[in-house]
Protein backbone atom coordinates (compact mmCIF):
# COMPACT_ATOMS: atom_id res chain seq x y z
CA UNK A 1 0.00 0.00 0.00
CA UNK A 2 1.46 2.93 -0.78
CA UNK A 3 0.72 6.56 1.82
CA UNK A 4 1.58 9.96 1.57
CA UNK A 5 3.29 11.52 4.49
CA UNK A 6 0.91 13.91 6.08
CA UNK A 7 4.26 15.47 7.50
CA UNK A 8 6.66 15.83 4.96
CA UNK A 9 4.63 15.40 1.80
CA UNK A 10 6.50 12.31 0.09
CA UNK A 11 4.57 9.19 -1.01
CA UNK A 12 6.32 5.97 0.11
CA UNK A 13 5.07 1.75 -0.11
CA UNK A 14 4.39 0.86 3.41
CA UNK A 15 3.37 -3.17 2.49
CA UNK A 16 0.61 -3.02 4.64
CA UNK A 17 -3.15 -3.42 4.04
CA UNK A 18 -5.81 -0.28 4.09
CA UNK A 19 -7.27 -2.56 6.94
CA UNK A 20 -4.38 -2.49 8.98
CA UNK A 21 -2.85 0.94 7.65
CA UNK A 22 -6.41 2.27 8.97
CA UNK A 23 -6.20 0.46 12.42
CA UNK A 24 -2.70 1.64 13.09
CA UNK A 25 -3.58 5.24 12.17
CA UNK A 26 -6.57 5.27 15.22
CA UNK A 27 -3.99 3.93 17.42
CA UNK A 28 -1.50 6.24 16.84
CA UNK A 29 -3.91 8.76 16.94
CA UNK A 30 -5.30 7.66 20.30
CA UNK A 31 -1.91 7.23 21.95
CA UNK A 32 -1.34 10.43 20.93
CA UNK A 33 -3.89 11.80 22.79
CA UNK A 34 -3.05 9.50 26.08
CA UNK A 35 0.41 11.31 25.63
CA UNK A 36 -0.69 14.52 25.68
CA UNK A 37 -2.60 14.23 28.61
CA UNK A 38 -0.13 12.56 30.62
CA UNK A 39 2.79 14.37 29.42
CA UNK A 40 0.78 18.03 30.42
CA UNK A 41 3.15 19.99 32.58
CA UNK A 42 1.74 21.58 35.95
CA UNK A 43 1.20 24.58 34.17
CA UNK A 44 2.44 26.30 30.68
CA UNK A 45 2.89 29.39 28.65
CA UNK A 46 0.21 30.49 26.73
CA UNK A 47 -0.34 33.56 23.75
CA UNK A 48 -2.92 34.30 22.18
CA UNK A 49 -1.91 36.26 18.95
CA UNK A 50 -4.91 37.07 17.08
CA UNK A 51 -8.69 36.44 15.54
CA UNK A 52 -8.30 33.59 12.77
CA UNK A 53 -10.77 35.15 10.56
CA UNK A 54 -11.72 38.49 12.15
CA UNK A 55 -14.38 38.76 14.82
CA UNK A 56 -17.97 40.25 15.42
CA UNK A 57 -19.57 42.36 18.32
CA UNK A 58 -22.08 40.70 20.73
CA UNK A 59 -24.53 41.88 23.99
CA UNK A 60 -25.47 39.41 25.80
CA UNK A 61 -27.56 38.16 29.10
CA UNK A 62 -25.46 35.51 31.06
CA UNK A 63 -26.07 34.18 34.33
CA UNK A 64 -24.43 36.58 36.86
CA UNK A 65 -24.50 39.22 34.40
CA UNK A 66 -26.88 41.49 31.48
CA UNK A 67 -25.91 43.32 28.75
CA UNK A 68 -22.39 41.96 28.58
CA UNK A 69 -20.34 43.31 25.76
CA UNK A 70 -18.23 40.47 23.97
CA UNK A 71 -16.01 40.31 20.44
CA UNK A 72 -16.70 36.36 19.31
CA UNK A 73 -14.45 34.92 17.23
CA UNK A 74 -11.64 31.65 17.18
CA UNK A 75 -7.66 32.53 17.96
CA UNK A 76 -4.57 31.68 16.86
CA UNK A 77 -1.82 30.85 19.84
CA UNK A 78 0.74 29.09 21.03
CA UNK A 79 0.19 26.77 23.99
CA UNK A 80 3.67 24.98 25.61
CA UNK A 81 5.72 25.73 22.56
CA UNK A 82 2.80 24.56 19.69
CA UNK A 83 0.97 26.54 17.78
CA UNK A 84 -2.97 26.27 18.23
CA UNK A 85 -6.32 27.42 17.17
CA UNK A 86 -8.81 27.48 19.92
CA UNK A 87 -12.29 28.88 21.07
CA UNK A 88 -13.06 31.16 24.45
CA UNK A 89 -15.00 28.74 26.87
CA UNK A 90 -15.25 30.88 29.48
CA UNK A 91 -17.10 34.72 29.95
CA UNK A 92 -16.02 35.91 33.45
CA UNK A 93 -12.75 36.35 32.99
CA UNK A 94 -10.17 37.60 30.17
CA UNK A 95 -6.91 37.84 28.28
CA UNK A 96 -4.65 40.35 26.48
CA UNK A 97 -3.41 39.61 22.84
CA UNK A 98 0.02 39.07 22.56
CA UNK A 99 0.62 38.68 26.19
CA UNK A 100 2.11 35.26 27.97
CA UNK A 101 0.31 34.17 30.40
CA UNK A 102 2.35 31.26 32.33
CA UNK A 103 -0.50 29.56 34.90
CA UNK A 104 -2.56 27.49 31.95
CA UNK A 105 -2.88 23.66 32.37
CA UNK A 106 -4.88 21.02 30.89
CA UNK A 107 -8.13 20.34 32.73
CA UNK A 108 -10.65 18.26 32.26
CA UNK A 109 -13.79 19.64 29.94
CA UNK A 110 -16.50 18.66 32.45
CA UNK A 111 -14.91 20.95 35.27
CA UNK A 112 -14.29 24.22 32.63
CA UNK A 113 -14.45 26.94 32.80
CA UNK A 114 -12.97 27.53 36.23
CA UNK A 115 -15.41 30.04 37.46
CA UNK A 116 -18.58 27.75 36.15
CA UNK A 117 -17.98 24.14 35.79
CA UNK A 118 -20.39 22.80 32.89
CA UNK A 119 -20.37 19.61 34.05
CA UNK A 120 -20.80 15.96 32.38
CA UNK A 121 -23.66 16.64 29.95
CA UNK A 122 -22.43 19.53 28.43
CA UNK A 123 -19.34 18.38 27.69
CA UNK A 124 -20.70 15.77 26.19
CA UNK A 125 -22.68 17.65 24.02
CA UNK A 126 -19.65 20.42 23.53
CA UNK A 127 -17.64 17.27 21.86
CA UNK A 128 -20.35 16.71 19.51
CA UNK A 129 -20.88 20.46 18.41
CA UNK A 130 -17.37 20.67 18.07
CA UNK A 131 -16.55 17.13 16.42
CA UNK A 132 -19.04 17.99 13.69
CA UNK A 133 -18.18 21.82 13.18
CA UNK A 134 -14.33 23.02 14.38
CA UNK A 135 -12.90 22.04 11.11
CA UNK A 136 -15.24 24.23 9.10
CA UNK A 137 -15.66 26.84 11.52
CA UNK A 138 -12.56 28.88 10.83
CA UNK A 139 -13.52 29.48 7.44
CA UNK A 140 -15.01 32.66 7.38
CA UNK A 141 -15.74 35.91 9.58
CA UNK A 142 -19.67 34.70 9.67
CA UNK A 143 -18.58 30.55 10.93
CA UNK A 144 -16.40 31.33 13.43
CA UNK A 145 -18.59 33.91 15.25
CA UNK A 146 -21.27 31.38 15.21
CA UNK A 147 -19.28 28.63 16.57
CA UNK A 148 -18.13 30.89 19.18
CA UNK A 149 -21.61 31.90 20.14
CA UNK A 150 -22.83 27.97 19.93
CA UNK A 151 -19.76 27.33 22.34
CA UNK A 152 -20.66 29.84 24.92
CA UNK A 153 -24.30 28.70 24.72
CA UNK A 154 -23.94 24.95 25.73
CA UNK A 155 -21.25 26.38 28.44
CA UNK A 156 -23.82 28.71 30.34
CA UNK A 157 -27.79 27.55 29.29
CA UNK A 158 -29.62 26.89 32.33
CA UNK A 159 -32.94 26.05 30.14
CA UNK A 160 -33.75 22.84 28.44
CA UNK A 161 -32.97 23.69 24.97
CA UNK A 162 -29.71 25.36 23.37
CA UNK A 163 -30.94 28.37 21.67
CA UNK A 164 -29.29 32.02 21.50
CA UNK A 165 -31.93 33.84 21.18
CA UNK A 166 -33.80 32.81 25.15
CA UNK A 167 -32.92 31.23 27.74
CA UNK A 168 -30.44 31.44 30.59
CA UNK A 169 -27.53 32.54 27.77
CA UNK A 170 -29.28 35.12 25.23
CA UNK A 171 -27.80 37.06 22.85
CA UNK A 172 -29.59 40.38 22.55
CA UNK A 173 -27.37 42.47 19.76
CA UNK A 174 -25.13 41.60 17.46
CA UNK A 175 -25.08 39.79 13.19
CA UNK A 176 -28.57 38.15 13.27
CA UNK A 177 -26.33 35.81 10.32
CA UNK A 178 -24.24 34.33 12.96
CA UNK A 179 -26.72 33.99 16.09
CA UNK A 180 -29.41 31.96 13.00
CA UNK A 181 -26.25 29.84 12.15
CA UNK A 182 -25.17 29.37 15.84
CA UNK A 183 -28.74 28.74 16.52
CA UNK A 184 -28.37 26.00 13.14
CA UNK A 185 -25.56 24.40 14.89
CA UNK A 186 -27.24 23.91 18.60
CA UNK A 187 -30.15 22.04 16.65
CA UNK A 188 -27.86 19.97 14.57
CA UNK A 189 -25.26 18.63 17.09
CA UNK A 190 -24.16 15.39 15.16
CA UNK A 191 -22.68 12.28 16.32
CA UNK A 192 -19.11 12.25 16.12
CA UNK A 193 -17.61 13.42 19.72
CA UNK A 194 -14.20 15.24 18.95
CA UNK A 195 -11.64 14.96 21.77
CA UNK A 196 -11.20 18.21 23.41
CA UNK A 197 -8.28 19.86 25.29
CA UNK A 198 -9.89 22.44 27.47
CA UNK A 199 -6.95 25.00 28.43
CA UNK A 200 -7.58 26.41 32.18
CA UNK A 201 -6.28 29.48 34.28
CA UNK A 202 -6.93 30.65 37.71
CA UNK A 203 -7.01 33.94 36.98
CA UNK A 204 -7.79 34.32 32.68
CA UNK A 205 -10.16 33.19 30.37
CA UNK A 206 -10.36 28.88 29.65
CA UNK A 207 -9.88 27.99 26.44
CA UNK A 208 -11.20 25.07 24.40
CA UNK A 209 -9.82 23.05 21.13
CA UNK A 210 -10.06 19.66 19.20
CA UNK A 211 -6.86 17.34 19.43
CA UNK A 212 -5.50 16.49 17.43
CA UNK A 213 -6.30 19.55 15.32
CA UNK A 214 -7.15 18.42 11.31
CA UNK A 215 -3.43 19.37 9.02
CA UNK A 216 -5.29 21.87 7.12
CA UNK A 217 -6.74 23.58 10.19
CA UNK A 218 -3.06 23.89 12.49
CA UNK A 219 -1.08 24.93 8.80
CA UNK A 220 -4.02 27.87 9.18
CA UNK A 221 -2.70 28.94 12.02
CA UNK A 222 0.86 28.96 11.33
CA UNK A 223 2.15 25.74 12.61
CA UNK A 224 1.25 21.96 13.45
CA UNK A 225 -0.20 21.48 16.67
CA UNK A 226 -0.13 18.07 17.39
CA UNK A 227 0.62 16.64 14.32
CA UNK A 228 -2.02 14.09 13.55
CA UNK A 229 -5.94 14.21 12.77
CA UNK A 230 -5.68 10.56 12.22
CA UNK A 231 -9.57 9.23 11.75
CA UNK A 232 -12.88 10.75 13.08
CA UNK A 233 -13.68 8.33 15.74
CA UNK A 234 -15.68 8.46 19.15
CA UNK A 235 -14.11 9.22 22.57
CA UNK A 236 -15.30 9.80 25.77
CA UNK A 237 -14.23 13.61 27.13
């Protein structure tokens, strides 16, 4: 059988059936993932450098808070050395572009963001939004606003239905084009669970990506992250 290198481009006969080719792929790609999470320092050094494709103005209503002013949008970082693309998972607290910020760790999804654990459930459902929609979602200024907005939704909703427009999380000005297609997402939520890497601070905004990030989607923003996309598969968060 012969591959191409997602690396380094070249095309070279392995001998080994699709079959297996295809089984060793998942497993690499899921030992990667064990890695990361084992090999996660204490804490790490984390920029934020910039909007991916631009960003769009938002009021909201959150609980604790009304008429919160917010720019929505996904970033471009670097996070222990790697570059990354990520989402903002958490409202009550912030961050300064182009400023280091050395107290982020991994933490588990269920018990982000810091100041408002979602819980089981909605991390659940935050693997599906994303597993079906992070690849895309960078693609324009309209997509990533609306996967920012669907983010921040299944993080603070105290109703029974994911919506933008009611509920405990409304948003109350902003593109009505990004709150319908947020609102598209919520109602479409797939089946394929991406694993997430939720990036926590004590004292900044949490941040939330997909590991590992698809080629196409890390070479976006500047750099590999972690290398392998491997096959869309399951996995608990």
């Amino acid at each position: 059988m012969q591959i191409k290198s997602a690396l380094f481009g070249h095309t070279v006969d392995t001998g080994i059936s699709p079959r297996v080719s295809k089984l060793r792929a998942v497993t690499a790609g899921l030992c990667l993932l064990a890695s990361i999470a084992a090999s996660a320092p204490a804490s790490a050094a984390l920029t934020q450098n910039n909007y991916v494709n631009g960003f769009s103005d938002f009021t909201l209503n959150r609980p604790g808070q009304s008429g919160q002013s917010v720019q929505a949008g996904g970033f471009s970082g670097v996070f222990n050395g790697a570059a990354f693309i990520s989402y903002c998972l958490e409202l009550a607290q912030t961050f300064s572009f182009g400023t280091t910020y050395n107290s982020y760790a991994s933490v588990p999804v269920a018990s982000a963001p810091n100041t408002s654990p979602m819980g089981g459930a909605k991390a659940s459902d935050l693997s599906r939004l994303m597993g079906s929609y992070f690849a895309g979602s960078f693609a324009s200024t309209l997509t990533t606003t609306a996967m920012q907005l669907a983010i921040w939704e299944i993080v603070y909703e105290t109703g029974p239905a994911y919506t933008v427009d009611a509920g405990g999380f409304e948003v109350t000005g902003g593109d009505a084009g990004s709150r319908a297609l947020a609102n598209t997402y919520l109602a479409n939520l797939g089946s394929i669970s991406a694993p997430l890497l939720a990036l926590g601070s004590p004292d900044q905004q949490d941040f939330i990506t997909v590991i590992p990030v698809p080629p196409s989607m890390a070479l976006f923003a500047g750099g590999l992250l972690f290398g392998l996309w491997g096959v869309r598969r399951r996995t608990a968060v």
